[in-house]
C-alpha atoms as a PDB file:
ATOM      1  CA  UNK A   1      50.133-212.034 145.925  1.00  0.00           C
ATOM      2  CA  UNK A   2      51.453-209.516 143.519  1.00  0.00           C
ATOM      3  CA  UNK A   3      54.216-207.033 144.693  1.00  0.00           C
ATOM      4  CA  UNK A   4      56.103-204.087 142.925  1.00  0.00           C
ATOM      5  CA  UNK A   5      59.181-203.983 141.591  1.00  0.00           C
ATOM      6  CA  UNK A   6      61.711-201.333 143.013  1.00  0.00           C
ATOM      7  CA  UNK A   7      64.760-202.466 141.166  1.00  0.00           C
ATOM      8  CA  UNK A   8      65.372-204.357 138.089  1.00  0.00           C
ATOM      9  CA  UNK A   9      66.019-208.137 138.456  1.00  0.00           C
ATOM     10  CA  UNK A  10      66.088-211.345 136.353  1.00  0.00           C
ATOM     11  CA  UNK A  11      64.099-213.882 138.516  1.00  0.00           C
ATOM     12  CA  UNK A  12      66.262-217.059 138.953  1.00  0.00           C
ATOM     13  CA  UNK A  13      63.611-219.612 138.901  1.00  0.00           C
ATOM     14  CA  UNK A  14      61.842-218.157 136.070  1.00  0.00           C
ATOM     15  CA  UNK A  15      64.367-215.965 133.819  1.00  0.00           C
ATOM     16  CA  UNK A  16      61.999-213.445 133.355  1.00  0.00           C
ATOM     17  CA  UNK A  17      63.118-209.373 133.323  1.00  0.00           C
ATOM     18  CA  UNK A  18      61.237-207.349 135.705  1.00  0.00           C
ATOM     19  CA  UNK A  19      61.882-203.638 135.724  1.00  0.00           C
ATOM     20  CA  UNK A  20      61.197-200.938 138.677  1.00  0.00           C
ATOM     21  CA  UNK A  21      57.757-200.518 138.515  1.00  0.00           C
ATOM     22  CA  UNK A  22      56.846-203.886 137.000  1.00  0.00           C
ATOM     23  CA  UNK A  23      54.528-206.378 139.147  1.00  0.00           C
ATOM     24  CA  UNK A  24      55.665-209.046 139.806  1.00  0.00           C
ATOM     25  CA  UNK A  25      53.398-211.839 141.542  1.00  0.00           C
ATOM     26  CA  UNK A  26      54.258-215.145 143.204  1.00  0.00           C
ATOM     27  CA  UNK A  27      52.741-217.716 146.017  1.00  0.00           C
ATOM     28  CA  UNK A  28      56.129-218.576 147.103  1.00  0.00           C
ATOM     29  CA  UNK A  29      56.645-216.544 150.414  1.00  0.00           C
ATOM     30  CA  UNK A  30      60.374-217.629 150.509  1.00  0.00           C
ATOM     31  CA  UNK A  31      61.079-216.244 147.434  1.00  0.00           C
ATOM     32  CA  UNK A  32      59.427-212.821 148.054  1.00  0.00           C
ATOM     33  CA  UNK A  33      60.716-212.260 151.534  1.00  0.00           C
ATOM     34  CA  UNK A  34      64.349-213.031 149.586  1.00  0.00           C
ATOM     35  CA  UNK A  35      63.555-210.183 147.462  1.00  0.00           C
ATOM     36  CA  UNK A  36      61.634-208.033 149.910  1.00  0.00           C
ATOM     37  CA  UNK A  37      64.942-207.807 151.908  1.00  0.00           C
ATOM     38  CA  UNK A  38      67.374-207.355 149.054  1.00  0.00           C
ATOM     39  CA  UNK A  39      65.293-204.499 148.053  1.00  0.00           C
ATOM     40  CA  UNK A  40      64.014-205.882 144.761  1.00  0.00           C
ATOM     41  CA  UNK A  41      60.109-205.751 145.674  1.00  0.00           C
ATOM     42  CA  UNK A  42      57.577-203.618 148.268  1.00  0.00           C
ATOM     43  CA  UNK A  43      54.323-205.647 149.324  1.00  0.00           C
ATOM     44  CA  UNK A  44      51.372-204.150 147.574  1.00  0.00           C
ATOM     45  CA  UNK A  45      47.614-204.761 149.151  1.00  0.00           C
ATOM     46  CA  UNK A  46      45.180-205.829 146.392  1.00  0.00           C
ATOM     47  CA  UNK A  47      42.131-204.173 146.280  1.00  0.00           C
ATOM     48  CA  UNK A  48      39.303-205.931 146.850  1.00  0.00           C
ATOM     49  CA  UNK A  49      38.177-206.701 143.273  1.00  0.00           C
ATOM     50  CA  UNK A  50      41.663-208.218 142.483  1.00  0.00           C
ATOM     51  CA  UNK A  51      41.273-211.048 145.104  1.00  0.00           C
ATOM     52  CA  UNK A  52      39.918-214.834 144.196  1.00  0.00           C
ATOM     53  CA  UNK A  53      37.111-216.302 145.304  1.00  0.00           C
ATOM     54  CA  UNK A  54      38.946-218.280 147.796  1.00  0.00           C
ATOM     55  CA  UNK A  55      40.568-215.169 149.276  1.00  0.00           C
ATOM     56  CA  UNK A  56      37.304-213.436 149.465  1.00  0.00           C
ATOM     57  CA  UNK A  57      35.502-216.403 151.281  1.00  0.00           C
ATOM     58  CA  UNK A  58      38.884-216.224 153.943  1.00  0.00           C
ATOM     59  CA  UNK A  59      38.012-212.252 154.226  1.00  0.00           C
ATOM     60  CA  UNK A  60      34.030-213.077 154.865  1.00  0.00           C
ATOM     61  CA  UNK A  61      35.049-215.673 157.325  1.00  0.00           C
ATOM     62  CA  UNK A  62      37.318-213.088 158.974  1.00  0.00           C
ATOM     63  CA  UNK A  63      34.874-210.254 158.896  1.00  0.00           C
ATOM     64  CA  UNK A  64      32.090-212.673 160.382  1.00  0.00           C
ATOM     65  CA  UNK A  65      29.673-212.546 157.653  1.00  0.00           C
ATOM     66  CA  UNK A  66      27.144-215.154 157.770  1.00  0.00           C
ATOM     67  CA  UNK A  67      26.321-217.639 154.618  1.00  0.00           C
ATOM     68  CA  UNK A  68      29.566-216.350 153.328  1.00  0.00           C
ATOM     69  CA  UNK A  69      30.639-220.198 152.403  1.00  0.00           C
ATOM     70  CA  UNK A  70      27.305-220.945 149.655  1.00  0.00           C
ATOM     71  CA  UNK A  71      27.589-217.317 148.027  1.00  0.00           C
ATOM     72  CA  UNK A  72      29.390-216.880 144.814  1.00  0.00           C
ATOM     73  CA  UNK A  73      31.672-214.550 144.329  1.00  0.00           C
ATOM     74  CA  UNK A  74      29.888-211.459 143.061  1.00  0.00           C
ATOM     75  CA  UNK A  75      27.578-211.753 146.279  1.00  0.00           C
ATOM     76  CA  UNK A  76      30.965-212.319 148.234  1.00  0.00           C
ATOM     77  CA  UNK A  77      32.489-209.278 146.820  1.00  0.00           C
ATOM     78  CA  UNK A  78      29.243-206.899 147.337  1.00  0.00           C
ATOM     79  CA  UNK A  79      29.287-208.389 151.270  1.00  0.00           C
ATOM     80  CA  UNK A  80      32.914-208.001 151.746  1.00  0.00           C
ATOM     81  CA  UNK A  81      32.711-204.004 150.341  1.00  0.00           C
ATOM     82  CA  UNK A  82      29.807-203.363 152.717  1.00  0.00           C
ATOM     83  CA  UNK A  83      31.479-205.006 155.796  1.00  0.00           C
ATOM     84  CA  UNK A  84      35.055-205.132 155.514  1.00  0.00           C
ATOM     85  CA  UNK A  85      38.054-202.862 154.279  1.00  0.00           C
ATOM     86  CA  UNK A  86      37.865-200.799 151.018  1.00  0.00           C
ATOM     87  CA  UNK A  87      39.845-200.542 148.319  1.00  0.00           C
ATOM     88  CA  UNK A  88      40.829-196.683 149.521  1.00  0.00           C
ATOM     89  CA  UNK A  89      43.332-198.776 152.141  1.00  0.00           C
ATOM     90  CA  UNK A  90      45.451-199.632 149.976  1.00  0.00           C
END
């Protein structure tokens, strides 16, 4: 998931400089909820062109959207805009 940056940090684990604004993006939820509630990030939304094809196969599950798990993702993506949320949400 990618997140922005509200106040400069050096990540620990990594050693690389992030500066308010910056996006920074990690899969390690204990990590980001450390720096959610020290005020270093805020949880962005992706749109949905920035998700993978694995996320968008998880959202066509989740919207119901039948032969969802032999389409690739292009026809994933154009099924998921007509059924699901749009990328105004975010």
């Amino acid at each position: 998931m990618k997140y922005r940056v509200l106040k400069a940090f050096i990540d620990k684990k990594t050693f690389i400089g992030y500066n308010e604004g910056n996006t920074y993006e990690s899969t390690d939820s204990e990590r980001v909820a450390f720096l959610i509630e020290k005020g270093f990030l805020v949880g962005e939304k992706p749109s949905v062109e920035e998700l993978d094809y694995i996320e968008l196969k998880q959202m066509a599950k989740d919207l119901g959207i039948e032969g969802y798990n032999k389409m690739k993702k292009e026809a994933l993506l154009e099924a998921v805009q007509r059924h699901g949320p749009t990328t105004s949400e975010n």
